[in-house]
PDB file of N, CA and C in Angstrom:
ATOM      1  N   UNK A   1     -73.116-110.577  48.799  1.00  0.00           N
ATOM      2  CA  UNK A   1     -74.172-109.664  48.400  1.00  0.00           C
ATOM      3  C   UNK A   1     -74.588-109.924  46.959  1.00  0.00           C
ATOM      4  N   UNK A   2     -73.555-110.504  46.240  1.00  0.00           N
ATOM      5  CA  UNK A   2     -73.877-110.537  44.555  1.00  0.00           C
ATOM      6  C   UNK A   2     -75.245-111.852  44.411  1.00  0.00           C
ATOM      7  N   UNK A   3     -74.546-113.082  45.280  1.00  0.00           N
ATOM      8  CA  UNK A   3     -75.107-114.117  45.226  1.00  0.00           C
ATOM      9  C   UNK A   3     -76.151-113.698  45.418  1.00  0.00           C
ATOM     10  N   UNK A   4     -76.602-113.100  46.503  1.00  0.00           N
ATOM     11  CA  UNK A   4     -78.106-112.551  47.026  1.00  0.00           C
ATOM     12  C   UNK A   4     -79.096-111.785  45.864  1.00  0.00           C
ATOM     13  N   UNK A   5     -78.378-110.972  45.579  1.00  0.00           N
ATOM     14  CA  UNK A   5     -79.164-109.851  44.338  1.00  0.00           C
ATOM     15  C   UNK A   5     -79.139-110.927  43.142  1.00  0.00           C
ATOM     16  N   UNK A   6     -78.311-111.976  42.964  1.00  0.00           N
ATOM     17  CA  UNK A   6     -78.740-113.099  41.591  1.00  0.00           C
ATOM     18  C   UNK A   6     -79.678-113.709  42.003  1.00  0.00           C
ATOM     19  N   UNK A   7     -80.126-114.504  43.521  1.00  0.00           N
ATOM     20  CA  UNK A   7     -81.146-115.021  43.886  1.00  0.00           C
ATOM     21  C   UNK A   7     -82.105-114.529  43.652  1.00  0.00           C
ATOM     22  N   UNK A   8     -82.794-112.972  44.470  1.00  0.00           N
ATOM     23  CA  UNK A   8     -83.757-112.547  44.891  1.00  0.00           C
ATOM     24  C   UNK A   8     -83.938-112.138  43.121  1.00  0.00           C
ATOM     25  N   UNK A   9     -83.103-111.434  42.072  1.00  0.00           N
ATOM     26  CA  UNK A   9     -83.684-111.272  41.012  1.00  0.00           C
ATOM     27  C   UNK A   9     -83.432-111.939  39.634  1.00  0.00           C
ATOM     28  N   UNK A  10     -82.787-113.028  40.263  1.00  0.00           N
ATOM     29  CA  UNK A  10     -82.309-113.695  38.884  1.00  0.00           C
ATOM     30  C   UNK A  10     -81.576-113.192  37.220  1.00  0.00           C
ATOM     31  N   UNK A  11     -81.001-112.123  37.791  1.00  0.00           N
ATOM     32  CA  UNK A  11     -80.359-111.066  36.694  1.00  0.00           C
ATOM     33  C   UNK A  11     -78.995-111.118  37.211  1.00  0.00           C
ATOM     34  N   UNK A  12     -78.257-111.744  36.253  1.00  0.00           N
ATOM     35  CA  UNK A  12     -76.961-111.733  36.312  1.00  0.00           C
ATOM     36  C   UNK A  12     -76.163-110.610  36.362  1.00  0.00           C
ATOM     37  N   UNK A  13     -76.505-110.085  35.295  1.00  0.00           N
ATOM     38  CA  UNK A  13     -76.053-108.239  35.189  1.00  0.00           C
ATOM     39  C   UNK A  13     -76.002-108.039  35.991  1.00  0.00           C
ATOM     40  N   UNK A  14     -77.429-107.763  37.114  1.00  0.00           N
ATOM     41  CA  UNK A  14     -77.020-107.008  38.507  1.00  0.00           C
ATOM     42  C   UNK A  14     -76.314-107.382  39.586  1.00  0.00           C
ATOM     43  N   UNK A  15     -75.990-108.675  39.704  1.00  0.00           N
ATOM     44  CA  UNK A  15     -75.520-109.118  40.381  1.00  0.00           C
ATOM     45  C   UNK A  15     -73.965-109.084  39.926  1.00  0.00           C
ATOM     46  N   UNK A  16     -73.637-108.918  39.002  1.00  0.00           N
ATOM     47  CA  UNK A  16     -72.566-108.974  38.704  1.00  0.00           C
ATOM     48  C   UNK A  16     -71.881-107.217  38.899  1.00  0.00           C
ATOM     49  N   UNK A  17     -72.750-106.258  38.587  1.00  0.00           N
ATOM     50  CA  UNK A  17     -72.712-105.035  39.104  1.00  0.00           C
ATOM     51  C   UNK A  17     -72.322-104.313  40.306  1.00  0.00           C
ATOM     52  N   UNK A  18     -73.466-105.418  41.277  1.00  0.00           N
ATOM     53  CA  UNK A  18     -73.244-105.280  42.370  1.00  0.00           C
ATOM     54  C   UNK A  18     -71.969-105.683  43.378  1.00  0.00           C
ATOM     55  N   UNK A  19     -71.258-106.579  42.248  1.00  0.00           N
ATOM     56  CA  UNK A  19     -69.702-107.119  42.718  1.00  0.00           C
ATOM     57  C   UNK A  19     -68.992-106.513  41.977  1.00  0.00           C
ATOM     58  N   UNK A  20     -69.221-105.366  41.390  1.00  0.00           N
ATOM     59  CA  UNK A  20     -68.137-105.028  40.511  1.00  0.00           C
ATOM     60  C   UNK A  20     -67.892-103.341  41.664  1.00  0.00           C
ATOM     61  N   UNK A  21     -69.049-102.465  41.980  1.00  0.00           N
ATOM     62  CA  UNK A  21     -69.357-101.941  42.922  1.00  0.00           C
ATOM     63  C   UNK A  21     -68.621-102.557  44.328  1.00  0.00           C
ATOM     64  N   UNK A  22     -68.844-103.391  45.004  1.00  0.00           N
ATOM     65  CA  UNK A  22     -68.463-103.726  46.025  1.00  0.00           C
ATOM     66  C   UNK A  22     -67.503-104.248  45.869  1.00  0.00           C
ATOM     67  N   UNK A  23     -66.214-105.064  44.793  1.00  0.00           N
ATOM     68  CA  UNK A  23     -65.011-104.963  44.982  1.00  0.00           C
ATOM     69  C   UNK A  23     -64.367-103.775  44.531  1.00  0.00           C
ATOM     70  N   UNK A  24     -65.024-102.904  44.042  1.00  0.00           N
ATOM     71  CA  UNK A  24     -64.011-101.646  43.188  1.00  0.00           C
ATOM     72  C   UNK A  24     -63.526-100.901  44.118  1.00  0.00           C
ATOM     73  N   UNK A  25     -64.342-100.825  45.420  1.00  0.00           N
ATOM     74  CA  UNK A  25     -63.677 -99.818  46.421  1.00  0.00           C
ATOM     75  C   UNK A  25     -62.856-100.633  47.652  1.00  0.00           C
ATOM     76  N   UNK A  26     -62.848-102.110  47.695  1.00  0.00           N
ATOM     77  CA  UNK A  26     -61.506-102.776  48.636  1.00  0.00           C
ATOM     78  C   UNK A  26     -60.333-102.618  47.516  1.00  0.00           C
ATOM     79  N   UNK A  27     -60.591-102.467  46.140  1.00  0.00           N
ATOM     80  CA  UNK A  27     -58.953-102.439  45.223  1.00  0.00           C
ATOM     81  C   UNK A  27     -58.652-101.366  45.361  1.00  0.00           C
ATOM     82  N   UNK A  28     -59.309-100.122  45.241  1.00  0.00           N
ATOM     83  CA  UNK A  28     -58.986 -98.565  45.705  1.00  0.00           C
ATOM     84  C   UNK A  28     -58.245 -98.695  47.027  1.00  0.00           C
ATOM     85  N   UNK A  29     -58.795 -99.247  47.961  1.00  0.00           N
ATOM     86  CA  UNK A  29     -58.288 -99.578  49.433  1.00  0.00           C
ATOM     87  C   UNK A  29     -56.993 -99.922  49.433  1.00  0.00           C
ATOM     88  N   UNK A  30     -56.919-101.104  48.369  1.00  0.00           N
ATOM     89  CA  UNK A  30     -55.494-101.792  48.753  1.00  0.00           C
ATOM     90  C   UNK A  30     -54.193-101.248  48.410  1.00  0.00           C
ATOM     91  N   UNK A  31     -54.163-100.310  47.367  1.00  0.00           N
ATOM     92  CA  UNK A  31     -53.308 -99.842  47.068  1.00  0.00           C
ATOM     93  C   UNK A  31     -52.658 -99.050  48.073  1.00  0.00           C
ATOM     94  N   UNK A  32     -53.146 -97.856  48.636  1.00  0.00           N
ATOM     95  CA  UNK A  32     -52.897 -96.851  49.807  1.00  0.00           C
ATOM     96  C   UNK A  32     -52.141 -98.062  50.977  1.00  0.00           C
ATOM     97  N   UNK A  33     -52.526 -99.300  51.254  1.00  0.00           N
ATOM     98  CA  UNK A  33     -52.370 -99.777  52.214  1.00  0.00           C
ATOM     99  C   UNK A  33     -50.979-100.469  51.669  1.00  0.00           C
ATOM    100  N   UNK A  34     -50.625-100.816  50.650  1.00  0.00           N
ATOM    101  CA  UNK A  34     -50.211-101.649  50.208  1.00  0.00           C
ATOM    102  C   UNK A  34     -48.367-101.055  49.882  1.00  0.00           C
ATOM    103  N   UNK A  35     -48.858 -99.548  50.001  1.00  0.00           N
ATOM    104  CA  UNK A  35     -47.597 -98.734  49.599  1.00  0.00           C
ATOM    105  C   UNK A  35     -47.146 -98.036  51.050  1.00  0.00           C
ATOM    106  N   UNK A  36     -48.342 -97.887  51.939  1.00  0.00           N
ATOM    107  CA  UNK A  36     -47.310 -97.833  53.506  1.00  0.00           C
ATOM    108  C   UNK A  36     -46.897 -98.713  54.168  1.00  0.00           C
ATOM    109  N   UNK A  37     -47.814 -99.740  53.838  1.00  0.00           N
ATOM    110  CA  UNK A  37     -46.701-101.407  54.307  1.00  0.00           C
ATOM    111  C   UNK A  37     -45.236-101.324  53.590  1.00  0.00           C
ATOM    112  N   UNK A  38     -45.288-101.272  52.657  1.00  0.00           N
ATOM    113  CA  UNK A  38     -43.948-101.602  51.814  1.00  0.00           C
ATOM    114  C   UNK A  38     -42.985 -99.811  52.405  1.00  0.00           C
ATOM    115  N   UNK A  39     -43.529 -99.008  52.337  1.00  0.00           N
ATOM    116  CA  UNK A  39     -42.770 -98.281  53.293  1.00  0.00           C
ATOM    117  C   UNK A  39     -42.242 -98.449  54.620  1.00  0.00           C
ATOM    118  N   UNK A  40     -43.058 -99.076  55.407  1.00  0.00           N
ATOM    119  CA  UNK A  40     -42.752 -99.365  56.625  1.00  0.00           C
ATOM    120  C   UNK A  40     -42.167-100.046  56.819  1.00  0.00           C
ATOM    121  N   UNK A  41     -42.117-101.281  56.110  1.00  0.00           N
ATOM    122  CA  UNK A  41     -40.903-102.284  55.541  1.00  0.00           C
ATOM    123  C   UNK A  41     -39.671-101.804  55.719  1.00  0.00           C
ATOM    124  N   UNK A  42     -39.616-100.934  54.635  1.00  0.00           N
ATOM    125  CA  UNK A  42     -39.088-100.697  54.190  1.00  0.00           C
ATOM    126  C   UNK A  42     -38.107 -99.642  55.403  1.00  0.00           C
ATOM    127  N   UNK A  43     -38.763 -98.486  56.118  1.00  0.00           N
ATOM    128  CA  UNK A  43     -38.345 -98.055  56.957  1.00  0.00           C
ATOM    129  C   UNK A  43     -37.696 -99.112  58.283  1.00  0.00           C
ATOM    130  N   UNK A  44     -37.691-100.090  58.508  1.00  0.00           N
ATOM    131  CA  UNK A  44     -37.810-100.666  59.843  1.00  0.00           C
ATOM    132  C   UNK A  44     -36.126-101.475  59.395  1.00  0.00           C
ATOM    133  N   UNK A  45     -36.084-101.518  57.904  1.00  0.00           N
ATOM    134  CA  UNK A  45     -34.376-102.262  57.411  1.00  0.00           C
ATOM    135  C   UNK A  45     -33.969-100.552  57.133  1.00  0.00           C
ATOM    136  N   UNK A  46     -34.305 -99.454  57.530  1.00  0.00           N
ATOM    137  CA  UNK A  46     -33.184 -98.041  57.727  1.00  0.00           C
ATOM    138  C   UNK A  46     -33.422 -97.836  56.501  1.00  0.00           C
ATOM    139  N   UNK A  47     -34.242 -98.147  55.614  1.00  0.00           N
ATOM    140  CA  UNK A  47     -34.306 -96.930  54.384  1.00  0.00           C
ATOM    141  C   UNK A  47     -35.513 -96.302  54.232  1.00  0.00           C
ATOM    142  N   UNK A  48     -35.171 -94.993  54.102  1.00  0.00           N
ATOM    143  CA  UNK A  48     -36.473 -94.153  54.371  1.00  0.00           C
ATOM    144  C   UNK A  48     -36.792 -93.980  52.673  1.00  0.00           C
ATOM    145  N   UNK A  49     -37.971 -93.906  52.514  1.00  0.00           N
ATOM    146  CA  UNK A  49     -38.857 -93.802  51.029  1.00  0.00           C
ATOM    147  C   UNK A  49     -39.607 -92.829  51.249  1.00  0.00           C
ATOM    148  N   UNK A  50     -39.338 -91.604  50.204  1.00  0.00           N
ATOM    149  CA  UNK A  50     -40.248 -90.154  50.478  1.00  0.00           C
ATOM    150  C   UNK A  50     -41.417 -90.744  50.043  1.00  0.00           C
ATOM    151  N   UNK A  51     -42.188 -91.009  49.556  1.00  0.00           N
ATOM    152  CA  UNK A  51     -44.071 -91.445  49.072  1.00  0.00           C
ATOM    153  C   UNK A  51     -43.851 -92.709  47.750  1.00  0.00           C
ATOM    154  N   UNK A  52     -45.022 -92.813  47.532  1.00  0.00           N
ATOM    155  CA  UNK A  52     -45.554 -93.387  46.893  1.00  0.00           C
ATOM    156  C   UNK A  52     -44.896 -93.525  45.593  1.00  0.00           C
ATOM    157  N   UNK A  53     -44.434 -92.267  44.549  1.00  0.00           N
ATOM    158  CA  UNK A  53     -43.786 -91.844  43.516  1.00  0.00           C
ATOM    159  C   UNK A  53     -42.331 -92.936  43.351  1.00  0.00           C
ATOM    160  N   UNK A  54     -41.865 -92.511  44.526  1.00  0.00           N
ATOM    161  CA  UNK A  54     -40.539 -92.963  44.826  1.00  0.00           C
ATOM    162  C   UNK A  54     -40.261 -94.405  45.010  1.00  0.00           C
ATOM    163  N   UNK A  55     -41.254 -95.014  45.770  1.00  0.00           N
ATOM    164  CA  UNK A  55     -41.480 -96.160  45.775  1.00  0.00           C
ATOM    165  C   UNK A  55     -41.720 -96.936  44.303  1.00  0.00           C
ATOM    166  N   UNK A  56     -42.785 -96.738  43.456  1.00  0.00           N
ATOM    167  CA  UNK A  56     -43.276 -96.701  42.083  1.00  0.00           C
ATOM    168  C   UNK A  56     -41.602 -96.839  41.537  1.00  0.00           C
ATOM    169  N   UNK A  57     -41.052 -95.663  41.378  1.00  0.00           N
ATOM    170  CA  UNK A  57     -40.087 -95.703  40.502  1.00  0.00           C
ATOM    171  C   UNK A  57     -38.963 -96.563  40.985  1.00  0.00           C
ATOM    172  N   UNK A  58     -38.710 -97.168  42.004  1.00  0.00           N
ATOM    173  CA  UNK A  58     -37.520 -97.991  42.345  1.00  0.00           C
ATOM    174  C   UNK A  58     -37.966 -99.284  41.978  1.00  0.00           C
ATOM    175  N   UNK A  59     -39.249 -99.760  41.590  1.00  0.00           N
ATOM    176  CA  UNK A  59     -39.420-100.882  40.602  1.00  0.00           C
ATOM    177  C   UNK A  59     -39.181-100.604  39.502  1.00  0.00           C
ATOM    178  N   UNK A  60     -38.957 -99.872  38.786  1.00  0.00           N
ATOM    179  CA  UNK A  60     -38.948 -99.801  37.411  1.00  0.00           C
ATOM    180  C   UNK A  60     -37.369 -99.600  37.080  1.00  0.00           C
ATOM    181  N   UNK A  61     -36.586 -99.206  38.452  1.00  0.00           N
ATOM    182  CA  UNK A  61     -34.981 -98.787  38.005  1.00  0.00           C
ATOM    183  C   UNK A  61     -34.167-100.414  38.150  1.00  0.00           C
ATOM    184  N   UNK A  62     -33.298 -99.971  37.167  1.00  0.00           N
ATOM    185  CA  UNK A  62     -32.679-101.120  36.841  1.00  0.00           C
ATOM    186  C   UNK A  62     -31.038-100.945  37.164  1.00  0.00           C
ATOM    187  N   UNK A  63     -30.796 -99.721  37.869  1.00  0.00           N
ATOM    188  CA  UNK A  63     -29.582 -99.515  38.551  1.00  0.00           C
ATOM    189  C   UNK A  63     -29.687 -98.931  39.564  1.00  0.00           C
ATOM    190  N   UNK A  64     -28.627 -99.304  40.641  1.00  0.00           N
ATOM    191  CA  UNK A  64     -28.791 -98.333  42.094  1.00  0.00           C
ATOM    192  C   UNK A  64     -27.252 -98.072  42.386  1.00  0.00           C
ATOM    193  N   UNK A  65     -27.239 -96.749  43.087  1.00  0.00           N
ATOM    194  CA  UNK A  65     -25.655 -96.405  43.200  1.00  0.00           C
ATOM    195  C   UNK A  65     -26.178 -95.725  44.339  1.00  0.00           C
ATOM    196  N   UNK A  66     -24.736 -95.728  45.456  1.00  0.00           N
ATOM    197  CA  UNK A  66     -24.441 -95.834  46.654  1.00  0.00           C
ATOM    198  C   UNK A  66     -23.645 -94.844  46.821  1.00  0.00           C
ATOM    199  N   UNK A  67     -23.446 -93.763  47.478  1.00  0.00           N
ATOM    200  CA  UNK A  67     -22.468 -92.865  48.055  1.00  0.00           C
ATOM    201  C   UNK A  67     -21.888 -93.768  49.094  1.00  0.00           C
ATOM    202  N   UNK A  68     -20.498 -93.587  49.439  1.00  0.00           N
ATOM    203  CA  UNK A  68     -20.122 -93.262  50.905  1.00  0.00           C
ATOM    204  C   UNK A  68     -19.974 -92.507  51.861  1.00  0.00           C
ATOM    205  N   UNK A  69     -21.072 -91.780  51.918  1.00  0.00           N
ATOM    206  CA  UNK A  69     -20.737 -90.476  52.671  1.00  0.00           C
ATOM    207  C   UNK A  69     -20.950 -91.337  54.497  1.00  0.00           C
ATOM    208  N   UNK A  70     -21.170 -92.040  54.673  1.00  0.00           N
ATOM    209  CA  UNK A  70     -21.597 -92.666  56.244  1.00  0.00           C
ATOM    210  C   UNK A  70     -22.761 -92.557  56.367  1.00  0.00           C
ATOM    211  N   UNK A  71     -23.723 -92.416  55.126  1.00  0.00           N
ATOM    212  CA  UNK A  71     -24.902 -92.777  55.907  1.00  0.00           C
ATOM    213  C   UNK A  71     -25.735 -94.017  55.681  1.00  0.00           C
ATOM    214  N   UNK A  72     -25.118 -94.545  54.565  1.00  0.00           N
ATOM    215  CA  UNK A  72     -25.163 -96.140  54.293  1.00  0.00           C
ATOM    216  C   UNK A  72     -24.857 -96.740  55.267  1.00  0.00           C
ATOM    217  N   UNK A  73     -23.526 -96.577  55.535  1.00  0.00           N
ATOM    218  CA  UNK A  73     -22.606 -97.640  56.617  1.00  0.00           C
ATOM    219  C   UNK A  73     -22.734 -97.279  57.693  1.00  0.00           C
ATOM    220  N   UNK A  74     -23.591 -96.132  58.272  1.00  0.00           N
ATOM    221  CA  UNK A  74     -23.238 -96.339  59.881  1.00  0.00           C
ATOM    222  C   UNK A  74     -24.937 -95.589  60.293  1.00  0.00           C
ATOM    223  N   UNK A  75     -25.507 -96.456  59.214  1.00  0.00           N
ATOM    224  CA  UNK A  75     -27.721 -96.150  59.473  1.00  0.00           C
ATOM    225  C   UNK A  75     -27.909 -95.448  60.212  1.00  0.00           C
ATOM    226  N   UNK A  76     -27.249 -94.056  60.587  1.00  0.00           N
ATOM    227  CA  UNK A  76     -27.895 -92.652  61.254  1.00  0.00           C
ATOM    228  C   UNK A  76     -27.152 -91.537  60.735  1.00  0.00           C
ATOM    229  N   UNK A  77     -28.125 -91.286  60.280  1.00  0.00           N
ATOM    230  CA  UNK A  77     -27.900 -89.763  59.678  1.00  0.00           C
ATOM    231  C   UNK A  77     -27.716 -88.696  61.016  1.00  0.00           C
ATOM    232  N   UNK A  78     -26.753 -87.694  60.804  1.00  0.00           N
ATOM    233  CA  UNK A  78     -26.771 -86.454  61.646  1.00  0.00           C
ATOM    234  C   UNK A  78     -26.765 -85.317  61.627  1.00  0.00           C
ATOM    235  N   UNK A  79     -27.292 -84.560  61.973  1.00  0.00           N
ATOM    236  CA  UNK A  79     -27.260 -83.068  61.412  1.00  0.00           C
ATOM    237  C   UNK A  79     -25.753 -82.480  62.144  1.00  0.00           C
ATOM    238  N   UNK A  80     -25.062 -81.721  60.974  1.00  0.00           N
ATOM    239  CA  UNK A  80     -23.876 -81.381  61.823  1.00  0.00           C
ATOM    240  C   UNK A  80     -23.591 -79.904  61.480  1.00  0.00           C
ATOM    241  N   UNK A  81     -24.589 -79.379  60.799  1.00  0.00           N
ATOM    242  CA  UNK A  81     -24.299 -77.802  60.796  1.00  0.00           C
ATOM    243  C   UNK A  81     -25.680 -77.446  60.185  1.00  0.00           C
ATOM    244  N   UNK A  82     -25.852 -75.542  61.323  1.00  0.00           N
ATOM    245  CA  UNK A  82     -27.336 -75.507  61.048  1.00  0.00           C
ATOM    246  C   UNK A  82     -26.673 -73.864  60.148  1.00  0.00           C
ATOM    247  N   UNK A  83     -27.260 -73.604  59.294  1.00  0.00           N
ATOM    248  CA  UNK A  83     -27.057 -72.640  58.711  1.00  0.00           C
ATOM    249  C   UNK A  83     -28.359 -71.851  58.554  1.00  0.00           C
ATOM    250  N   UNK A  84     -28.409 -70.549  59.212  1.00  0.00           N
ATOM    251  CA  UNK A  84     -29.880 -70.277  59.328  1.00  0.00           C
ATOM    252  C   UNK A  84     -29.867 -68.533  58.535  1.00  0.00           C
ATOM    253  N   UNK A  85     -30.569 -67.995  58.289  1.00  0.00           N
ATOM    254  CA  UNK A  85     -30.632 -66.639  57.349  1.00  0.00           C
ATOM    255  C   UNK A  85     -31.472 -66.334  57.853  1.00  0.00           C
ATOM    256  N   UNK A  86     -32.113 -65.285  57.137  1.00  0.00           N
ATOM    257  CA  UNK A  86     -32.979 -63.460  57.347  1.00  0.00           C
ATOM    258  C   UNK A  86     -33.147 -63.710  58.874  1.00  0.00           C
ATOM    259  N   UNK A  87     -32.331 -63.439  59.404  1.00  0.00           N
ATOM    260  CA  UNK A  87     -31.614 -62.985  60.704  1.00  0.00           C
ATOM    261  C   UNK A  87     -32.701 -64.167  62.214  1.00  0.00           C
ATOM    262  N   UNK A  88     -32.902 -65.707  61.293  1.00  0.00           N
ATOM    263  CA  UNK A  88     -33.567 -65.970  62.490  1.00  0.00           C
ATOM    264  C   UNK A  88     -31.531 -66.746  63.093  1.00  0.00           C
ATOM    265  N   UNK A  89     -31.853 -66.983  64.537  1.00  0.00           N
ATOM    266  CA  UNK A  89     -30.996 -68.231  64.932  1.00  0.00           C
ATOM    267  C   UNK A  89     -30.814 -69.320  64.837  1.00  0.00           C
ATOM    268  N   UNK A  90     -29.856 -70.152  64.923  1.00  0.00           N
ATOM    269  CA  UNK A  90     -29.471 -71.900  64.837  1.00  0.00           C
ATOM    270  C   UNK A  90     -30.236 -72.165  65.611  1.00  0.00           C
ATOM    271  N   UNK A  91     -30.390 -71.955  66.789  1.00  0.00           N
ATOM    272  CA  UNK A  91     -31.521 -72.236  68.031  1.00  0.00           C
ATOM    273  C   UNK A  91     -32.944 -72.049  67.533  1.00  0.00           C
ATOM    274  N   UNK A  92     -33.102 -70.992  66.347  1.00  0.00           N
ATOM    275  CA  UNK A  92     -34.615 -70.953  66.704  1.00  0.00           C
ATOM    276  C   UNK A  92     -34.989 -71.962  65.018  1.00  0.00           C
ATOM    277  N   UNK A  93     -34.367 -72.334  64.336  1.00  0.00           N
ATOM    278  CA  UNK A  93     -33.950 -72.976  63.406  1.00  0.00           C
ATOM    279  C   UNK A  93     -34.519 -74.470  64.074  1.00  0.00           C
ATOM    280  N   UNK A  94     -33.243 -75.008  64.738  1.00  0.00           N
ATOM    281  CA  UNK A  94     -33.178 -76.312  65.029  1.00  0.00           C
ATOM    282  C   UNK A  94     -34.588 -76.324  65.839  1.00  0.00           C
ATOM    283  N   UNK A  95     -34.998 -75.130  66.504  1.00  0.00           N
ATOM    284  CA  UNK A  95     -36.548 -75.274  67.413  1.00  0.00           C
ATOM    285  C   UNK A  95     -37.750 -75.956  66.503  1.00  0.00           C
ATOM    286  N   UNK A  96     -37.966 -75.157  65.182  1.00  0.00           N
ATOM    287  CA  UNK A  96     -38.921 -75.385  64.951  1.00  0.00           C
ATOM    288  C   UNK A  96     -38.602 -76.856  63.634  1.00  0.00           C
ATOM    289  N   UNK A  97     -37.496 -77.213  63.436  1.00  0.00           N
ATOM    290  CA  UNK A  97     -37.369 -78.376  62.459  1.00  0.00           C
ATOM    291  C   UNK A  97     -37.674 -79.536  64.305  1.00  0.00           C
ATOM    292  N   UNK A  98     -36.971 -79.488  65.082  1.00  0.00           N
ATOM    293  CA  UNK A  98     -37.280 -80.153  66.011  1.00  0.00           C
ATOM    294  C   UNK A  98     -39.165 -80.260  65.978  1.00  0.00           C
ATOM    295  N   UNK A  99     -39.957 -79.447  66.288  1.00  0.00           N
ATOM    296  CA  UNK A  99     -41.601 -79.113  66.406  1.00  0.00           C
ATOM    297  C   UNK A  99     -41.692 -79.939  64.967  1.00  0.00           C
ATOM    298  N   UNK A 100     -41.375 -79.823  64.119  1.00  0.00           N
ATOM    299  CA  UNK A 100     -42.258 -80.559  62.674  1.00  0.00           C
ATOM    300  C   UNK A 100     -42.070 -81.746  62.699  1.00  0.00           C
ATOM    301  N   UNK A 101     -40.662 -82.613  63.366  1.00  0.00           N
ATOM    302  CA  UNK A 101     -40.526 -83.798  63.542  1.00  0.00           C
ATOM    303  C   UNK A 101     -40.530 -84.398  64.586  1.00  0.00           C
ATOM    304  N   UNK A 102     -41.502 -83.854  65.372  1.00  0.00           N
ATOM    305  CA  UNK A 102     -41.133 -84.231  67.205  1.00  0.00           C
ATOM    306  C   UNK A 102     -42.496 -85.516  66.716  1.00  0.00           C
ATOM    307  N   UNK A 103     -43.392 -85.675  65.737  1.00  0.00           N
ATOM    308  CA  UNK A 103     -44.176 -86.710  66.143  1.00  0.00           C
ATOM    309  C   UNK A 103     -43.693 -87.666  65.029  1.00  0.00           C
ATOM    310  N   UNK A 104     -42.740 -87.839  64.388  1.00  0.00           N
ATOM    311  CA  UNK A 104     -42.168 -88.769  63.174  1.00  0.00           C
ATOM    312  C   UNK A 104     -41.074 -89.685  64.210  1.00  0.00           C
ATOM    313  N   UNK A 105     -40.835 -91.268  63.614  1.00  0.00           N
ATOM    314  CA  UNK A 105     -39.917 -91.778  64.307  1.00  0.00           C
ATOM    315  C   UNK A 105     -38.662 -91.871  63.221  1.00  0.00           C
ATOM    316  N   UNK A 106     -38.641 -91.700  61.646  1.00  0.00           N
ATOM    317  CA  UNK A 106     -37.892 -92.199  60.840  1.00  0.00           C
ATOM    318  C   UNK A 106     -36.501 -91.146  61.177  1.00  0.00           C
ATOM    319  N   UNK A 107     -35.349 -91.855  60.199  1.00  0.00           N
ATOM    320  CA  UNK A 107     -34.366 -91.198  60.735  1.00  0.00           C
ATOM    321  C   UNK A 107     -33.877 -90.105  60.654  1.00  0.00           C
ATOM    322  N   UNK A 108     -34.459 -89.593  59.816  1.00  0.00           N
ATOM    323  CA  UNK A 108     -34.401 -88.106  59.498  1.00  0.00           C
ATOM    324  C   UNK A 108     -34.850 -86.892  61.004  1.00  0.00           C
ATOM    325  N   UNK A 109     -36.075 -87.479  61.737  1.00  0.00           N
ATOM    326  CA  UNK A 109     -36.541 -86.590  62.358  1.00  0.00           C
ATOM    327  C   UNK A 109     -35.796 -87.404  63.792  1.00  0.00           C
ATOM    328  N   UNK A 110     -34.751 -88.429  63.798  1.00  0.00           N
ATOM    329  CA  UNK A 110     -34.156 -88.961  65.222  1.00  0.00           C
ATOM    330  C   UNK A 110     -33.016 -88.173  64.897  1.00  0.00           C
ATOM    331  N   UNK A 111     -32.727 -87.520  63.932  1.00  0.00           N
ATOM    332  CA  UNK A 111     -31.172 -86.806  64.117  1.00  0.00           C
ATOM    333  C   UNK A 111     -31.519 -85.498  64.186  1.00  0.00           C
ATOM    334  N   UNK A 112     -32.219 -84.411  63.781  1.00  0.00           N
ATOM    335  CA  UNK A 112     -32.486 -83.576  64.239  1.00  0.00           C
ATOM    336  C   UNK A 112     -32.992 -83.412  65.386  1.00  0.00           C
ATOM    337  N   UNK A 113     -33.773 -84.312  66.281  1.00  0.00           N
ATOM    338  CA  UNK A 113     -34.316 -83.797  68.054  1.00  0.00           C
ATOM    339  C   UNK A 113     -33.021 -83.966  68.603  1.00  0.00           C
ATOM    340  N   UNK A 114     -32.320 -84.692  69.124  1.00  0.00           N
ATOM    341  CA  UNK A 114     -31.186 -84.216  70.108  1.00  0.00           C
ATOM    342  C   UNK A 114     -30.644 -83.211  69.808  1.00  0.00           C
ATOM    343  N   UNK A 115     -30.617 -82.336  68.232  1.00  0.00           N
ATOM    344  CA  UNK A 115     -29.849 -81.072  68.407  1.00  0.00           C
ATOM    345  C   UNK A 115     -30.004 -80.353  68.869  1.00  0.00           C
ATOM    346  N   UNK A 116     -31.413 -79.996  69.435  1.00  0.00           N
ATOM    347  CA  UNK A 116     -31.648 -78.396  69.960  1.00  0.00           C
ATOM    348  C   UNK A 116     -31.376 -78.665  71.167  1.00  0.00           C
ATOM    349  N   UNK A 117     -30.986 -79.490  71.845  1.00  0.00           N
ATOM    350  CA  UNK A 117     -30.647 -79.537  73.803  1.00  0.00           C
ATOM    351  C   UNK A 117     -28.987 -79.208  73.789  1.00  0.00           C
ATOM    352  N   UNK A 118     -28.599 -79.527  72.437  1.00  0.00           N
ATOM    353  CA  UNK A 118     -26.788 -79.019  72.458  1.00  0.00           C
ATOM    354  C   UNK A 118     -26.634 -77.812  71.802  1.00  0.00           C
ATOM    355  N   UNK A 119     -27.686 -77.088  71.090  1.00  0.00           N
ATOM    356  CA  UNK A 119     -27.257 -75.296  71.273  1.00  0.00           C
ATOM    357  C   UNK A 119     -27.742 -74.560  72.242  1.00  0.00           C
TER     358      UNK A 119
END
């Protein structure tokens, strides 16, 4: 399109405008795309990345430390106690965390759905 608008008016400026316009919004593009790839990546080797932020800042860290609690070493997390207050139930608890993650595949929302078929 730039080449075109330098042809038809022989003004560099605009043509150069007109590519500054028409790449400014594929670099806006790439970013968004560029940080759920690297999530998804990232999800598919078992580590889940809350957004964008999080992602950002694990380039910039220059140390990483590891619990052993088993969820490093054995890549599934499980829910193993539901503790529920102002008088709702574990059942109606695990119901609706089940409903918020029934359309997510990461591992967070694969260990909470089998719980509500075992209370």
């Amino acid at each position: 399109m730039g080449i075109a608008i330098l042809a038809v008016t022989g003004d560099f400026r605009r043509a150069s405008a007109v590519l500054t316009v028409d790449y400014s919004c594929a670099l806006k593009l790439v970013s968004p795309v560029a940080v759920k790839t690297g999530m998804n990546s990232a999800a598919k080797g078992g580590v889940i990345i809350k957004g964008a932020p999080a992602l950002e800042a694990i380039a910039r860290a220059d140390t990483f430390i590891f619990d052993k609690t088993g969820t490093l070493t054995k890549a599934s997390p499980e829910v193993t106690d539901v503790i529920s207050f102002n008088g709702s139930t574990a059942k109606e608890v695990l119901g609706l965390a089940t409903a918020a993650e029934a359309h997510y595949r990461h591992p967070a929302a694969a260990a909470i759905k089998p719980r509500i078929k075992q209370s």
